[in-house]
Protein backbone atom coordinates (compact mmCIF):
# COMPACT_ATOMS: atom_id res chain seq x y z
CA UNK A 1 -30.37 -58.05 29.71
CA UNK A 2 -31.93 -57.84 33.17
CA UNK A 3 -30.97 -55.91 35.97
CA UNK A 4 -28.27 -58.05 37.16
CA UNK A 5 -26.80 -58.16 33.75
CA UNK A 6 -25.84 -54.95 32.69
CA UNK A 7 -22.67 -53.38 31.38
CA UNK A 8 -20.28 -50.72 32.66
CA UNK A 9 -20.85 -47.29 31.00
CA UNK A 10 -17.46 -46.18 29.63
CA UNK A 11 -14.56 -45.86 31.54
CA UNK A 12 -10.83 -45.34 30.58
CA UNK A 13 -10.62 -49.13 31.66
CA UNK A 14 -13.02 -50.49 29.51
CA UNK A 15 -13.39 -48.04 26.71
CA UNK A 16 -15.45 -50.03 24.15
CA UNK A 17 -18.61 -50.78 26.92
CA UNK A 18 -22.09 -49.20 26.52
CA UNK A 19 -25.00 -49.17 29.30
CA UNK A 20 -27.15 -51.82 27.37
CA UNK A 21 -30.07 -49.87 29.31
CA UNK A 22 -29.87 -46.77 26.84
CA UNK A 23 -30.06 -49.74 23.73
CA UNK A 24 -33.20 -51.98 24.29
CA UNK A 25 -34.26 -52.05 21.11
CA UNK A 26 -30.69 -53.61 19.85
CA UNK A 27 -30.72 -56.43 21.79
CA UNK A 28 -31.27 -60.20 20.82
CA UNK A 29 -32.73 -62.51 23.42
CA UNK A 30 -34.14 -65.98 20.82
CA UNK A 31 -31.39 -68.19 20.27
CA UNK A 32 -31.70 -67.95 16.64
CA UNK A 33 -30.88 -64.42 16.62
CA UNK A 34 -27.91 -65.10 19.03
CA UNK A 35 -27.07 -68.26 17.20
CA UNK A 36 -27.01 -65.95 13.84
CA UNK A 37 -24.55 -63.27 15.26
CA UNK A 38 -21.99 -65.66 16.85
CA UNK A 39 -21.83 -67.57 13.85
CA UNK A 40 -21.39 -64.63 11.69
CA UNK A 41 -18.35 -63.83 13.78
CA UNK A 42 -16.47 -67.43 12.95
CA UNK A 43 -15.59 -66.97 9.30
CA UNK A 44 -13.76 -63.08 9.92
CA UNK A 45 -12.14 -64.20 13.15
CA UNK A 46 -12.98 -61.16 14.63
CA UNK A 47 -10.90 -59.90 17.51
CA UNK A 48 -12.95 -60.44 20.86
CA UNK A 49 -12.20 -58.30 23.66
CA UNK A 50 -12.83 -59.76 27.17
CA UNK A 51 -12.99 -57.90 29.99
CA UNK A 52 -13.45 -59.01 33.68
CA UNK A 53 -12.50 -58.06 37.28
CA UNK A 54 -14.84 -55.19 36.85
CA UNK A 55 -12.95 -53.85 33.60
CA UNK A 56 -9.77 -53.55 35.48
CA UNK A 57 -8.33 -57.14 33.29
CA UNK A 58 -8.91 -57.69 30.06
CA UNK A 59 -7.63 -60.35 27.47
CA UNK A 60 -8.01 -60.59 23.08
CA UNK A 61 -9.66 -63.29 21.68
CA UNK A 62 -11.37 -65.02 18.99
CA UNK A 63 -14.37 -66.90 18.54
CA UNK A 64 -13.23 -70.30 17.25
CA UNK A 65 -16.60 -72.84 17.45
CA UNK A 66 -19.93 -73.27 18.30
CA UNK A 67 -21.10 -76.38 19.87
CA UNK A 68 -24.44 -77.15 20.89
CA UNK A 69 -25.09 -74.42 23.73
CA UNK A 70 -21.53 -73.49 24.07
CA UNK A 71 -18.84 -71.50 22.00
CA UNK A 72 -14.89 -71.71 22.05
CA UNK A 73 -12.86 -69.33 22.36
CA UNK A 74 -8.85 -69.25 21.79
CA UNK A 75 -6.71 -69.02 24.65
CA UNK A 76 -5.18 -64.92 25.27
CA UNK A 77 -1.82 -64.80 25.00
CA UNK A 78 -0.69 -63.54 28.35
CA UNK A 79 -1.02 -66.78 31.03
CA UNK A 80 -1.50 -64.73 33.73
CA UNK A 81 -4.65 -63.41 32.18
CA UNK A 82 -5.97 -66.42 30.75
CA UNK A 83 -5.82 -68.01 34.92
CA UNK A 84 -7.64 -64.62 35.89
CA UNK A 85 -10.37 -65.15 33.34
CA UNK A 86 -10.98 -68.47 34.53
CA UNK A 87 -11.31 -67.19 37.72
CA UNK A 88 -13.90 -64.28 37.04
CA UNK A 89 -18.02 -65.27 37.19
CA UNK A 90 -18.85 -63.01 34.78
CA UNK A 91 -16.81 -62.03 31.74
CA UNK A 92 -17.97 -58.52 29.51
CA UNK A 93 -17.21 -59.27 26.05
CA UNK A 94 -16.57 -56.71 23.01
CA UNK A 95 -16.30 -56.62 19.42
CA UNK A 96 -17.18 -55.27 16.17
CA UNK A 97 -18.49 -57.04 12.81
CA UNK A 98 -18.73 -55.01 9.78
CA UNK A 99 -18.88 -51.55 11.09
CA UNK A 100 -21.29 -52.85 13.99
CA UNK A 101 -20.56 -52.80 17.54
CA UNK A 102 -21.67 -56.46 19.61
CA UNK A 103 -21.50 -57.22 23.15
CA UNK A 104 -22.46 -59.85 25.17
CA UNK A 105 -21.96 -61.18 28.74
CA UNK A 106 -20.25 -64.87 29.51
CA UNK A 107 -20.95 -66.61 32.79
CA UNK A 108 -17.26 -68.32 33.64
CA UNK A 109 -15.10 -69.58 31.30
CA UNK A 110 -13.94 -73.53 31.51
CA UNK A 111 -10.45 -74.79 30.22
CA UNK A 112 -10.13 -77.17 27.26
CA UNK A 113 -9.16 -78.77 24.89
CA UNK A 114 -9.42 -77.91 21.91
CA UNK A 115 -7.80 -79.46 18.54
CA UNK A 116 -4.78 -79.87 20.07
CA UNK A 117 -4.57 -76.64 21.74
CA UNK A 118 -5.45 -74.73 25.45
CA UNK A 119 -9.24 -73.00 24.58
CA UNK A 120 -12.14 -71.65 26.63
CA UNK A 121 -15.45 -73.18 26.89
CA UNK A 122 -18.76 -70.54 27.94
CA UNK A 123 -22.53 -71.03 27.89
CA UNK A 124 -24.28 -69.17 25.28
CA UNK A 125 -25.07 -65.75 26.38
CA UNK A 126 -28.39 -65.03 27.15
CA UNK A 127 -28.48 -61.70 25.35
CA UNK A 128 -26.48 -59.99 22.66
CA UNK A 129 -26.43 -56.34 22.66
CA UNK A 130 -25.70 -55.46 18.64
CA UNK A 131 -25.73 -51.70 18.67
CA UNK A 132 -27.01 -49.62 15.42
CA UNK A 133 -26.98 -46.22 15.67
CA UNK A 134 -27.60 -43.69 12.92
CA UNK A 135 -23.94 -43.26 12.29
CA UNK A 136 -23.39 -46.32 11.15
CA UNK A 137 -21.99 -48.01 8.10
CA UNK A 138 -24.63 -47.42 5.27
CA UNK A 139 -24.71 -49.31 2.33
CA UNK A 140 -25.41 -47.90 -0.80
CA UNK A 141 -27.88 -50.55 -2.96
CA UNK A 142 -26.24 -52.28 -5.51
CA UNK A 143 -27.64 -50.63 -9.21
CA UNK A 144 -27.91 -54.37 -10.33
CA UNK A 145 -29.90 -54.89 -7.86
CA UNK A 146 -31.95 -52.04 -6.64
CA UNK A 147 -34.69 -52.23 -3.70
CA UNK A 148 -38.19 -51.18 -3.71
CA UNK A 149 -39.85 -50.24 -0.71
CA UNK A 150 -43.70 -49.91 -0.79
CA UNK A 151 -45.24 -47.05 1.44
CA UNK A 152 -48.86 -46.98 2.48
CA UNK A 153 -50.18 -43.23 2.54
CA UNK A 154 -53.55 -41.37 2.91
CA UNK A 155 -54.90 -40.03 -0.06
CA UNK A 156 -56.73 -36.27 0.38
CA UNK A 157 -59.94 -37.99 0.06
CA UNK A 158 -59.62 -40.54 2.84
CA UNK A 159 -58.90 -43.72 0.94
CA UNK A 160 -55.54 -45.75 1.02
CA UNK A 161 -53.10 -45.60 -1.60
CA UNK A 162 -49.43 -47.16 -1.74
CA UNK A 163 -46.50 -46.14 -3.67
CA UNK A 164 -43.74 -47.46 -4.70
CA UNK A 165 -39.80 -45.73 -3.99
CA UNK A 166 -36.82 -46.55 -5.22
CA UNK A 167 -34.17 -47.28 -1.78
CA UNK A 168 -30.92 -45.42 -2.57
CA UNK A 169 -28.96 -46.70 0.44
CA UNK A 170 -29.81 -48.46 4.27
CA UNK A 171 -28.60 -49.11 7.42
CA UNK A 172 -29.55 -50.80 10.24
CA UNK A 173 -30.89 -47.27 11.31
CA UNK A 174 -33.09 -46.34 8.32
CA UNK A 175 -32.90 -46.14 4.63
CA UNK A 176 -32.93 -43.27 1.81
CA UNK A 177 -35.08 -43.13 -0.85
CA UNK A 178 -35.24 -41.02 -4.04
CA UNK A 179 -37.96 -39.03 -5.27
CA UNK A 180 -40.44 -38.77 -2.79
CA UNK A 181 -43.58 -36.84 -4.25
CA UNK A 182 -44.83 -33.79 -3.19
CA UNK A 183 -48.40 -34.49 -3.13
CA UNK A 184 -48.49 -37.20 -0.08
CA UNK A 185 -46.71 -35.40 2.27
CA UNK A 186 -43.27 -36.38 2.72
CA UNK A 187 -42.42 -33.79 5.10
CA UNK A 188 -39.36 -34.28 8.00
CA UNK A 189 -40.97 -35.40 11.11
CA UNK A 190 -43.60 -37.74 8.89
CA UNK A 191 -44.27 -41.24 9.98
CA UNK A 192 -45.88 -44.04 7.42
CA UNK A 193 -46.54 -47.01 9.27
CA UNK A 194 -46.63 -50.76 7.50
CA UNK A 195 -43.97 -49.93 4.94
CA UNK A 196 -42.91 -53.14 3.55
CA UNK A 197 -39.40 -53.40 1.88
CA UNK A 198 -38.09 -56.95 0.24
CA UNK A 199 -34.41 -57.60 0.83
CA UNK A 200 -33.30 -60.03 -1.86
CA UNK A 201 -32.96 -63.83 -0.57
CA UNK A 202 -33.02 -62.59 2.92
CA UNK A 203 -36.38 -61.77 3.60
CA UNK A 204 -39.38 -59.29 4.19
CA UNK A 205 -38.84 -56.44 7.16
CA UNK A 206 -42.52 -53.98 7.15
CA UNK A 207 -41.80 -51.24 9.89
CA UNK A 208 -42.72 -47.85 10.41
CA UNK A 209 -40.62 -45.18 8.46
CA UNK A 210 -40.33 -41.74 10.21
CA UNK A 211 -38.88 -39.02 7.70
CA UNK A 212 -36.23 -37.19 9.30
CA UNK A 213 -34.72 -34.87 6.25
CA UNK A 214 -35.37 -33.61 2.78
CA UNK A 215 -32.89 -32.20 0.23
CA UNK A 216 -32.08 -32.16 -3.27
CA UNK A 217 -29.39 -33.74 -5.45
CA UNK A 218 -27.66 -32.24 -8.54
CA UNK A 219 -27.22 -35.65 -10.81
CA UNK A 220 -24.16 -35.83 -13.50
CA UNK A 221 -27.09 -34.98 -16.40
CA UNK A 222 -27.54 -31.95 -14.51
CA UNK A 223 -30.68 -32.98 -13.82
CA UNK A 224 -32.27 -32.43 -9.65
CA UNK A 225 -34.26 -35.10 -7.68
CA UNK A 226 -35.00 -35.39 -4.13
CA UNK A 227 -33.90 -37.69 -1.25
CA UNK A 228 -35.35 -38.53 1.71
CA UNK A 229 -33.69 -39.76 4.49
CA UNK A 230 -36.25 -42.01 6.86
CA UNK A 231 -35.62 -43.74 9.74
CA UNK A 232 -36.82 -47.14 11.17
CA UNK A 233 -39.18 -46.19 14.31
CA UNK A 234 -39.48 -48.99 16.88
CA UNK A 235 -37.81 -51.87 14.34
CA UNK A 236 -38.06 -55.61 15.81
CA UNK A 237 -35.00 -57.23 16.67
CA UNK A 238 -36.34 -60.02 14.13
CA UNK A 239 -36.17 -57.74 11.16
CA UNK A 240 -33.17 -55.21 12.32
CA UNK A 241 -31.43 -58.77 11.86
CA UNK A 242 -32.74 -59.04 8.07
CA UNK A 243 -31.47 -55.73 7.39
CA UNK A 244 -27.86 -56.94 9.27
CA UNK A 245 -28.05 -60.10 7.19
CA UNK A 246 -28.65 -58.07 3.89
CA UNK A 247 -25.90 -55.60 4.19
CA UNK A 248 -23.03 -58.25 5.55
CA UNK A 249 -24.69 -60.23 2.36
CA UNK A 250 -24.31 -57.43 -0.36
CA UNK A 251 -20.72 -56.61 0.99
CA UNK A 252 -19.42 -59.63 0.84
CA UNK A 253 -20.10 -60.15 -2.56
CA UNK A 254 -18.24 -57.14 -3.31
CA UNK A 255 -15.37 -58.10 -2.16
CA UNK A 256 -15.60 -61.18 -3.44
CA UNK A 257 -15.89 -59.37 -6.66
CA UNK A 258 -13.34 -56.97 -5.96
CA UNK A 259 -10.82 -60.13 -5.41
CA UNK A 260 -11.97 -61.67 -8.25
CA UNK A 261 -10.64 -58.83 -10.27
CA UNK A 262 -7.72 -58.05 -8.61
């Protein structure tokens, strides 16, 4: 966002806000990426929190369309509100799609109609702030389908070598792997740039992976192994949206599968 779009830092009247400033890296600007996280909010109806009049007002809403260059949202269910929010220029806008936190700024809302029924009409936000933060929902990789991330390294006499790990879980802040060897220096504080992971029928992300922590596992056999947690240093928006797409992806066809059974 630029300067003249920024969000309140947290107040008791607008609890859910974040200072976009301290969150650069999480925020979408192309309209694909925008286009991607709006529609992913249509099919959950995900509870949109409006706030306006400086945080002091607020309304609950839900994304209901997408047309063109505008969205539609339902009408709130206090009047009063739903005249105020008309009135307000600028409109701060909260919610939260499988365990991640999005936000995004409106510019006026319009009455319409819409199927029969009182809506808002907005112009596409310029920017979407989608926070990930290292506490946040990780997703451990289906055994059926496991991922294999390939990481570059220097061998001890200069040359390049790559080897391949096996991802135990990933988030949209890093990833754990198992097994790391001890002989190419997978030590906390480590960085291997150009590591290239392949997230099944979503795509390709390569980023730099910054080890942050090393421990050991006891498994069921009674066997020990290692796991390494990593981190994504400086991850595109492009590809921090691959890794989104993946995990919403895998977890909805578990509880598809879940439903199935029950």
């Amino acid at each position: 966002m630029n300067q003249q779009q920024t969000l309140p830092v947290e107040s008791p009247s607008a609890p859910e806000l974040l200072e976009p400033g301290d969150y650069s890296q999480y925020l979408l600007s192309t309209r694909n990426e925008i286009l991607f996280v709006l529609r992913a909010l249509l099919p959950d109806a995900a509870r949109i929190t409006v706030y306006f009049n400086e945080g002091r007002d607020f309304l609950l809403t839900t994304l209901v369309a997408i047309e063109e260059d505008t969205i539609i949202l339902d009408y709130g269910s206090d009047a009063a509100m739903n005249r105020k929010a008309l009135e307000a220029d600028k409109l701060f806008c909260a919610t939260q799609l499988e365990n991640v936190k999005i936000q995004f700024i409106l510019r006026g809302l319009a009455e319409v109609d819409y199927e029969g029924r009182p809506a808002f009409r907005a112009a596409f936000p310029d920017t979407v702030l989608r926070l990930q933060r290292r506490e946040f929902f990780r997703l451990t990789v289906p055994i059926a389908r496991p991922l294999r991330c390939i990481v570059p390294y220097e061998k001890d006499d200069g040359s390049r070598g790559q080897l391949e790990v096996k991802v135990m879980d990933i988030s949209g802040g890093g990833l754990a792997i198992m097994s790391p060897p001890d002989d190419i220096g997978f030590q906390a504080g480590t960085e291997f740039p150009n590591c290239r992971l392949e997230l099944p029928e979503v795509g390709i992300i390569v980023a730099t992976l910054r080890v942050c922590n090393l421990f050991e596992l006891t498994l069921r056999n009674g066997s020990n192994v290692k796991r390494a947690g990593c981190q994504f240093k400086t991850m595109p928006g492009p590809m921090l949206t691959l890794v989104q797409r993946y995990i919403i992806k895998v977890e909805r066809e578990r509880k598809a599968r879940e439903t199935g059974m029950n």
